[in-house]
N, C-alpha and C. Protein backbone atom coordinates (compact mmCIF):
# COMPACT_ATOMS: atom_id res chain seq x y z
N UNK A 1 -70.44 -2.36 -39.09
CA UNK A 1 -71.14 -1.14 -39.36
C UNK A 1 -70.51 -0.43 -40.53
N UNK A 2 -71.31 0.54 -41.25
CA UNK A 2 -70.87 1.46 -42.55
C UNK A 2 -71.04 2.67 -41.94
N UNK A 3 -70.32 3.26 -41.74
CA UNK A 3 -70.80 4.77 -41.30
C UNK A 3 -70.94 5.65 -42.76
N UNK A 4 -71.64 6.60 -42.88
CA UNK A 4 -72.47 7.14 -43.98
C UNK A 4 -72.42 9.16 -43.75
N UNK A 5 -71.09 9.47 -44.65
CA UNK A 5 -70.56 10.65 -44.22
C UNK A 5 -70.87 12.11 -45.46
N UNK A 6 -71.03 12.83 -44.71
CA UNK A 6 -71.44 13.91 -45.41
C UNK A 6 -70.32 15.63 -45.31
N UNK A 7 -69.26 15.01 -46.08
CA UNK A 7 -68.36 15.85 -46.39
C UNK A 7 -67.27 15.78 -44.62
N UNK A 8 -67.20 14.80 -44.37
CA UNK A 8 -66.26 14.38 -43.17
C UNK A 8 -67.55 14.21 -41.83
N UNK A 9 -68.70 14.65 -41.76
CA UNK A 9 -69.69 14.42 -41.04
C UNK A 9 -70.63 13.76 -40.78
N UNK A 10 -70.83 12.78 -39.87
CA UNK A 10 -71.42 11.52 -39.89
C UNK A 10 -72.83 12.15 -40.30
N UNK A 11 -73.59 11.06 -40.96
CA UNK A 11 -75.04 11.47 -41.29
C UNK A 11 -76.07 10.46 -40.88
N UNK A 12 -75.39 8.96 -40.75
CA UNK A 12 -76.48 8.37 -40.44
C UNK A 12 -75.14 6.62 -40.44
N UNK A 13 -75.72 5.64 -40.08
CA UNK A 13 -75.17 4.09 -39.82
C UNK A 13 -75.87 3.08 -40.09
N UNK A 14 -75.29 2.52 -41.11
CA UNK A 14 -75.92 1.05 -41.20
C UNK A 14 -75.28 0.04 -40.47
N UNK A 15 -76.22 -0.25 -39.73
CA UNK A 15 -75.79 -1.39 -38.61
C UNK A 15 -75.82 -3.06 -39.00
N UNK A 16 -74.23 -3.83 -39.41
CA UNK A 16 -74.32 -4.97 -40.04
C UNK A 16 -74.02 -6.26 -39.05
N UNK A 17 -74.39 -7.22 -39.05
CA UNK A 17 -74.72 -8.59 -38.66
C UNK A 17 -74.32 -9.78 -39.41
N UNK A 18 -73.56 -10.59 -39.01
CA UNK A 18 -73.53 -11.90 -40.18
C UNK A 18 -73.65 -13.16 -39.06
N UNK A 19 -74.88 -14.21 -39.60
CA UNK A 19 -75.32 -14.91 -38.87
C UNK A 19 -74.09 -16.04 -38.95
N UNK A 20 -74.32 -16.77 -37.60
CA UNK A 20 -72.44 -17.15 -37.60
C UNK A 20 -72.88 -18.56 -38.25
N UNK A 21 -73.92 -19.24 -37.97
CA UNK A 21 -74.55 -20.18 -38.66
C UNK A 21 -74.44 -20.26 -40.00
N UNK A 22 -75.18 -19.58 -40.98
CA UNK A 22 -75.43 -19.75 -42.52
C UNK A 22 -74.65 -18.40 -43.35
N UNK A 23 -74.12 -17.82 -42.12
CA UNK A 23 -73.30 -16.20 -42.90
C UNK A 23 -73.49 -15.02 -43.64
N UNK A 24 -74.94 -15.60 -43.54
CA UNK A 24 -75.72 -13.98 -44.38
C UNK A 24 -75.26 -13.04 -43.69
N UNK A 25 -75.70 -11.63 -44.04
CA UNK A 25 -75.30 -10.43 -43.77
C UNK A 25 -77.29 -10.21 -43.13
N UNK A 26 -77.37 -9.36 -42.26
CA UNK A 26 -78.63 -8.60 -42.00
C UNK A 26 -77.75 -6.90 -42.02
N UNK A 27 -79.08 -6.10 -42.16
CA UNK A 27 -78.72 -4.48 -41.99
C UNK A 27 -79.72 -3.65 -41.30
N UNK A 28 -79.32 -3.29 -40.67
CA UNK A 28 -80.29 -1.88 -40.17
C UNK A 28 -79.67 -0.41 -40.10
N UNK A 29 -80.49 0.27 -40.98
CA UNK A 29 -79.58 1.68 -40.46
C UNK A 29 -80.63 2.29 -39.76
N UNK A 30 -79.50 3.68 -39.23
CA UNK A 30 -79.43 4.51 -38.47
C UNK A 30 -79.35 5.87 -38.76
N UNK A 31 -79.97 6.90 -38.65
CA UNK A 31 -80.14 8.17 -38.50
C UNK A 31 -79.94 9.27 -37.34
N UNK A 32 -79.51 10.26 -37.40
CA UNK A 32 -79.52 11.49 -36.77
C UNK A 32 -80.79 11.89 -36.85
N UNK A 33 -81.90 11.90 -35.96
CA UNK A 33 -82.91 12.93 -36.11
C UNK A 33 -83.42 11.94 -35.87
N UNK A 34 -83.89 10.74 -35.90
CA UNK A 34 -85.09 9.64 -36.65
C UNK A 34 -84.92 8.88 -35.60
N UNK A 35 -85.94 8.71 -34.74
CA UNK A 35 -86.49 8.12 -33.71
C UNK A 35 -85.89 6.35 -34.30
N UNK A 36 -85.38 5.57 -33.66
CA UNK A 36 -85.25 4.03 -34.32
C UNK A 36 -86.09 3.43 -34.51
N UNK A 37 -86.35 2.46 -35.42
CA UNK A 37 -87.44 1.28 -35.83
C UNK A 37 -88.02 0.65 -34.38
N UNK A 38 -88.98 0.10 -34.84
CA UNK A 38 -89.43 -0.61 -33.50
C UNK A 38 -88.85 -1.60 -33.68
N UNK A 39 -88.75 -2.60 -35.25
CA UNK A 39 -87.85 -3.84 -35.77
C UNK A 39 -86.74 -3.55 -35.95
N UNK A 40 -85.46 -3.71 -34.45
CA UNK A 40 -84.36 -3.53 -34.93
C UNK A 40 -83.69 -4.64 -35.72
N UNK A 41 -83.15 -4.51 -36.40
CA UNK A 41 -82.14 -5.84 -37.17
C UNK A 41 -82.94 -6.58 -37.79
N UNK A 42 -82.23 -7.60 -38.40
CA UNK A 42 -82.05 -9.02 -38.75
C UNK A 42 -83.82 -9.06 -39.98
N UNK A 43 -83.81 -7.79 -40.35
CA UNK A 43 -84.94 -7.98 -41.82
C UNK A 43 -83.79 -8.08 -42.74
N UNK A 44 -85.05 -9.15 -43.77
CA UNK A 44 -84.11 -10.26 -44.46
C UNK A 44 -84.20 -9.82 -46.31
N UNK A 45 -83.26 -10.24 -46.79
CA UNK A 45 -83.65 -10.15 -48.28
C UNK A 45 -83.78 -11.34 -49.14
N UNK A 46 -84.15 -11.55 -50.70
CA UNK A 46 -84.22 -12.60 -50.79
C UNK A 46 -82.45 -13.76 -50.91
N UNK A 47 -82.47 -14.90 -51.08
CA UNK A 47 -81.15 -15.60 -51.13
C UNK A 47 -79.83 -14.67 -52.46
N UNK A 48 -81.02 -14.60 -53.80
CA UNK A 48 -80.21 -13.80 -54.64
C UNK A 48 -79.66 -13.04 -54.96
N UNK A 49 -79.83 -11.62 -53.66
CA UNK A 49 -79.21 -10.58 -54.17
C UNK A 49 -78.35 -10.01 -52.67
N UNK A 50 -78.29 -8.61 -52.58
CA UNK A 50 -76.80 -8.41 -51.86
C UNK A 50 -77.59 -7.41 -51.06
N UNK A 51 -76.79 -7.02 -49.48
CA UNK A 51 -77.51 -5.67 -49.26
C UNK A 51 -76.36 -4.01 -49.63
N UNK A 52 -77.11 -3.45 -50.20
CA UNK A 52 -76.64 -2.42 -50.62
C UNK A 52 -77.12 -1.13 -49.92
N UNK A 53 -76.34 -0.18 -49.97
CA UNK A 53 -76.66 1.38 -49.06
C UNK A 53 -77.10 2.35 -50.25
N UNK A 54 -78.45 3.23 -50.60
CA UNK A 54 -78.67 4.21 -51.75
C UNK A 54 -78.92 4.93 -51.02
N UNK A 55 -77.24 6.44 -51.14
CA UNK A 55 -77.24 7.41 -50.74
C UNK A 55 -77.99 8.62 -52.21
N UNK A 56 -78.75 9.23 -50.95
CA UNK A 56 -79.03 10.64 -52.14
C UNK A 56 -78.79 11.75 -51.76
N UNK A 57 -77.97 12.38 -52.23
CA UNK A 57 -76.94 13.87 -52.03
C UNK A 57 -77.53 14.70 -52.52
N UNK A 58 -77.68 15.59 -51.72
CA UNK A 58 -77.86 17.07 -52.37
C UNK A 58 -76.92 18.05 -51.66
N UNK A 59 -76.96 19.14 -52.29
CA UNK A 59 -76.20 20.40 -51.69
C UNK A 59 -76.29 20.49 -49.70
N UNK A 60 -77.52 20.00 -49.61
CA UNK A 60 -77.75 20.25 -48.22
C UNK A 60 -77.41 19.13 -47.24
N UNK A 61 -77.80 18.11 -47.70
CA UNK A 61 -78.09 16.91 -46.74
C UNK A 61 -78.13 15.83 -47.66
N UNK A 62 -77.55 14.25 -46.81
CA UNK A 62 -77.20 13.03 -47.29
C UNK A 62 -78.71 12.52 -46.71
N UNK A 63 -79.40 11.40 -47.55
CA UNK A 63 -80.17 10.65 -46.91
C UNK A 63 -79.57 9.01 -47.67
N UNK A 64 -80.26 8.14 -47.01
CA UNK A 64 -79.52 7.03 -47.33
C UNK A 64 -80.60 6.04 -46.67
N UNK A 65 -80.34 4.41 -47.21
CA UNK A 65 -81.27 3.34 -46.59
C UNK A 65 -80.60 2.19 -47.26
N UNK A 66 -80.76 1.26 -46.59
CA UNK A 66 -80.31 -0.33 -46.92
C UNK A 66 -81.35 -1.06 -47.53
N UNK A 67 -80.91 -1.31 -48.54
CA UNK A 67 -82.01 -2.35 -49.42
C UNK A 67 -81.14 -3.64 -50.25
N UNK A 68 -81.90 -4.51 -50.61
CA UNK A 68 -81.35 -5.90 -51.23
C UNK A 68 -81.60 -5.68 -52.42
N UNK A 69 -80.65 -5.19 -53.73
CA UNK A 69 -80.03 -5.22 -54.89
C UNK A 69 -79.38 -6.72 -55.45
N UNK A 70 -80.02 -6.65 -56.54
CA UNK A 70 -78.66 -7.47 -57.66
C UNK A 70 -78.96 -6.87 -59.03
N UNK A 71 -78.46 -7.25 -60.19
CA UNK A 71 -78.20 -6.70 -61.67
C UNK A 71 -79.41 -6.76 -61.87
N UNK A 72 -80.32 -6.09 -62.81
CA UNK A 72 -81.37 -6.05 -63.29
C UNK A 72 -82.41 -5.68 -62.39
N UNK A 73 -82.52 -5.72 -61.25
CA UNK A 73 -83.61 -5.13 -60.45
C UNK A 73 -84.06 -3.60 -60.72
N UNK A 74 -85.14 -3.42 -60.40
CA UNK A 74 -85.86 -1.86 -60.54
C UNK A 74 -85.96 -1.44 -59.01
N UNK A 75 -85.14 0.08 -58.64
CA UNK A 75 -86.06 0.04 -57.47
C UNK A 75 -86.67 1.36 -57.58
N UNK A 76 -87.23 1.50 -56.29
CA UNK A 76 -88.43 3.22 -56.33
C UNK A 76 -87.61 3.56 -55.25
N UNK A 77 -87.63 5.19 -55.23
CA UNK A 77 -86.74 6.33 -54.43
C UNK A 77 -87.47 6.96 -54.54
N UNK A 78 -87.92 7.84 -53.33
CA UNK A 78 -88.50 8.97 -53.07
C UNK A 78 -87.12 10.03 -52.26
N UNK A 79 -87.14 11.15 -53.05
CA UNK A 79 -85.90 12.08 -52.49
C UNK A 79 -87.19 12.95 -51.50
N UNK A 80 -85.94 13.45 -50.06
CA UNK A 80 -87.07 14.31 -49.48
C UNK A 80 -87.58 15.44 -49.97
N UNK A 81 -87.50 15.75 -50.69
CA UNK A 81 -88.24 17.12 -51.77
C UNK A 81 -89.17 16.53 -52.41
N UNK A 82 -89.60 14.96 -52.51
CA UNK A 82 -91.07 14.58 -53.09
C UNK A 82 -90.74 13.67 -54.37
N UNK A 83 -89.88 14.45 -55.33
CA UNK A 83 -89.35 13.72 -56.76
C UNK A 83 -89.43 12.19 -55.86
N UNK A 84 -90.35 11.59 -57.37
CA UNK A 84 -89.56 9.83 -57.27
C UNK A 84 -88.95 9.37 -58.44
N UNK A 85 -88.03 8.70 -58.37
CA UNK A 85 -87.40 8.08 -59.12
C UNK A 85 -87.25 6.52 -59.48
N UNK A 86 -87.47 5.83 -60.39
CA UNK A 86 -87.26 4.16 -60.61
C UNK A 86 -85.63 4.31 -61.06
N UNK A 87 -84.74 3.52 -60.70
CA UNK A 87 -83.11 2.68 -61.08
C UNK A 87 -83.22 1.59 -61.46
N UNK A 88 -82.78 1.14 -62.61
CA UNK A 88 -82.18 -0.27 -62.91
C UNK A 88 -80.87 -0.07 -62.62
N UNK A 89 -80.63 -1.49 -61.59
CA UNK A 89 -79.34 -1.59 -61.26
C UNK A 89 -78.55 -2.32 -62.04
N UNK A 90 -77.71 -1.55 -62.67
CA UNK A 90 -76.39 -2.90 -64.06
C UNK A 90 -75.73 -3.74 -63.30
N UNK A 91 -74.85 -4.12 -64.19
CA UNK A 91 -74.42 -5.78 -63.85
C UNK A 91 -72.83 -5.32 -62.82
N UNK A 92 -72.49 -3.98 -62.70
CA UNK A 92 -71.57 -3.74 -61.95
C UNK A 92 -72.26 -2.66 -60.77
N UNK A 93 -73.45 -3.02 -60.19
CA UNK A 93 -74.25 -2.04 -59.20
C UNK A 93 -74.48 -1.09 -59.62
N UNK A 94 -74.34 -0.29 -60.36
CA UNK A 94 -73.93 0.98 -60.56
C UNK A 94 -75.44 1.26 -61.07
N UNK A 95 -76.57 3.03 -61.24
CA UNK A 95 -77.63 3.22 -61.18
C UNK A 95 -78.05 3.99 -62.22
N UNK A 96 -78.94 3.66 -63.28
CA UNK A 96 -79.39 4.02 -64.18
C UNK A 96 -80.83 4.64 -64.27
N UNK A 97 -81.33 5.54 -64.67
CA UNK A 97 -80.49 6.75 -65.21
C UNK A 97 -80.07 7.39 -64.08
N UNK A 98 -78.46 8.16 -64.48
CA UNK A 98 -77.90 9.11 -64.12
C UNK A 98 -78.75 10.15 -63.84
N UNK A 99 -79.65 10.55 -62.90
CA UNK A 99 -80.41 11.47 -63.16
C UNK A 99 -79.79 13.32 -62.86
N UNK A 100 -78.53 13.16 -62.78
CA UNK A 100 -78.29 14.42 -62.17
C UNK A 100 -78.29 14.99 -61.09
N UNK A 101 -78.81 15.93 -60.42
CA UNK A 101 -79.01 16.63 -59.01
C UNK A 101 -80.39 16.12 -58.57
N UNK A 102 -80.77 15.34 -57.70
CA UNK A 102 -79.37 15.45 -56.21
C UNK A 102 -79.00 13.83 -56.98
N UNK A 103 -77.37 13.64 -56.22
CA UNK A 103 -76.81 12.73 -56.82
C UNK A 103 -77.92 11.49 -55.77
N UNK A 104 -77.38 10.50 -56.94
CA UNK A 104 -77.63 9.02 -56.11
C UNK A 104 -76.62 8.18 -56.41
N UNK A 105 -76.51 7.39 -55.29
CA UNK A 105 -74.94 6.38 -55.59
C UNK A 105 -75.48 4.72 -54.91
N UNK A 106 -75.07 3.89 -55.12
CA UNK A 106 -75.82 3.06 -54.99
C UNK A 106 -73.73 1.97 -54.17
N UNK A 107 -74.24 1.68 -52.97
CA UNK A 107 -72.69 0.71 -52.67
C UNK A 107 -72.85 0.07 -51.85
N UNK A 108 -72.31 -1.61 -51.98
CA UNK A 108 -72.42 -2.42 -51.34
C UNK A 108 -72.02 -2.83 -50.00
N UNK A 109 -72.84 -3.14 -49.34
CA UNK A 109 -72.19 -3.43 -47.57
C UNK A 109 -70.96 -4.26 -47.60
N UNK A 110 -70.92 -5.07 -48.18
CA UNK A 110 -69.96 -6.08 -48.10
C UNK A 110 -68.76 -5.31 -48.41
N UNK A 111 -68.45 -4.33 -49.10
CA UNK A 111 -67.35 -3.57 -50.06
C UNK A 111 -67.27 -2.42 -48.88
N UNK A 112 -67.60 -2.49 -48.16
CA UNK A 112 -67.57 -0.91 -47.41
C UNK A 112 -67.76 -1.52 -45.55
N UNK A 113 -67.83 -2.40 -45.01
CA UNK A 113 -67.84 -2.83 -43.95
C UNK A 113 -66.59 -2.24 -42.72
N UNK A 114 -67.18 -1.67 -41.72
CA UNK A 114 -66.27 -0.99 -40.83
C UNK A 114 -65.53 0.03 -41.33
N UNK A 115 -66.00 0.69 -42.34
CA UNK A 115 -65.75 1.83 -43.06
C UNK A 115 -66.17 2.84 -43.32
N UNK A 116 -66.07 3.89 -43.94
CA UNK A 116 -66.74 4.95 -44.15
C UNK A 116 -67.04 5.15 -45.51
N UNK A 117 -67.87 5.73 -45.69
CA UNK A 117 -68.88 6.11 -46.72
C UNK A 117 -68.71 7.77 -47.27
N UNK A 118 -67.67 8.69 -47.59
CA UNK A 118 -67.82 9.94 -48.11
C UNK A 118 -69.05 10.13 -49.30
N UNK A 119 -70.47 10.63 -49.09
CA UNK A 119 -71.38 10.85 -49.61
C UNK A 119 -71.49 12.47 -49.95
N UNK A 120 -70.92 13.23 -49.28
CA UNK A 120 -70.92 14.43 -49.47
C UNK A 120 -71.21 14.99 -51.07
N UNK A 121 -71.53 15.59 -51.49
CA UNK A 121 -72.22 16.73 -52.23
C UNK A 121 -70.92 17.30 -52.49
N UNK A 122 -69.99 17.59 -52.15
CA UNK A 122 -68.58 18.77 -52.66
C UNK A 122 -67.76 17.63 -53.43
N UNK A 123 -67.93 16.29 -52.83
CA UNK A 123 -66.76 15.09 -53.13
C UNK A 123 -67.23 14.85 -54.26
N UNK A 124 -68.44 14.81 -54.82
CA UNK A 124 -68.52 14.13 -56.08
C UNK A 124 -68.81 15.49 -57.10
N UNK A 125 -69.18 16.82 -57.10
CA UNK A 125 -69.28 17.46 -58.00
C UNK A 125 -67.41 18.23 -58.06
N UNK A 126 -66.68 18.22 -57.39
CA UNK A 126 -64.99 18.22 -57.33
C UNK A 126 -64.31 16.98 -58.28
N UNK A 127 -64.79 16.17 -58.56
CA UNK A 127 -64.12 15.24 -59.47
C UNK A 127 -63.60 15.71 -61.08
């Protein structure tokens, strides 16, 4: 699991799996508030890319979701205030354009496993 923290306060869990067979990773997260999927677990991505967590910070509240990233991909974000946004992801994960407020951070399950996640809003405008 990744736990997914909002200034020392849990906000939500991605729940991880590695098939003992072929060793992929599966993900499902988890929310405070949000009734669970009816499909728990084991949705798949393609062989090429990785699963990654895209947290979006604002002053108020962390939201976050597990999706399958690699270099060059485009993805679509809807923040809960409506704005959408497209990312190209570079060749070191990292999310283009920088769009400013509310932050977005883009980090890999594999790099963060049984760990925590500081997403908070104070942690990254304090740097």
């Amino acid at each position: 699991m990744v736990n997914i923290n909002r200034d020392n306060y849990l906000q939500g869990v991605v729940d991880v799996w590695r098939c003992r067979k072929c060793k992929r990773l599966y993900c499902d997260d988890k929310r405070y508030g949000e009734p669970l999927k009816p499909e728990v677990g084991f949705a798949s991505i393609p062989d090429d890319e990785k699963w990654g967590i895209l947290t979006c910070t604002s002053a108020k509240e962390v939201s976050m979701n597990s999706l399958g990233v690699k270099p060059g991909k485009k993805i679509q974000h809807t923040c809960k205030g409506g704005v959408e946004y497209e990312f190209a992801i570079g060749p070191d994960y990292s999310l283009s354009p920088d769009v400013g407020q509310p932050i977005h951070r883009l980090y890999l399950v594999e790099d963060h496993m049984n760990s925590n996640i500081e997403a908070g809003y104070y942690k990254f405008t304090m740097r």
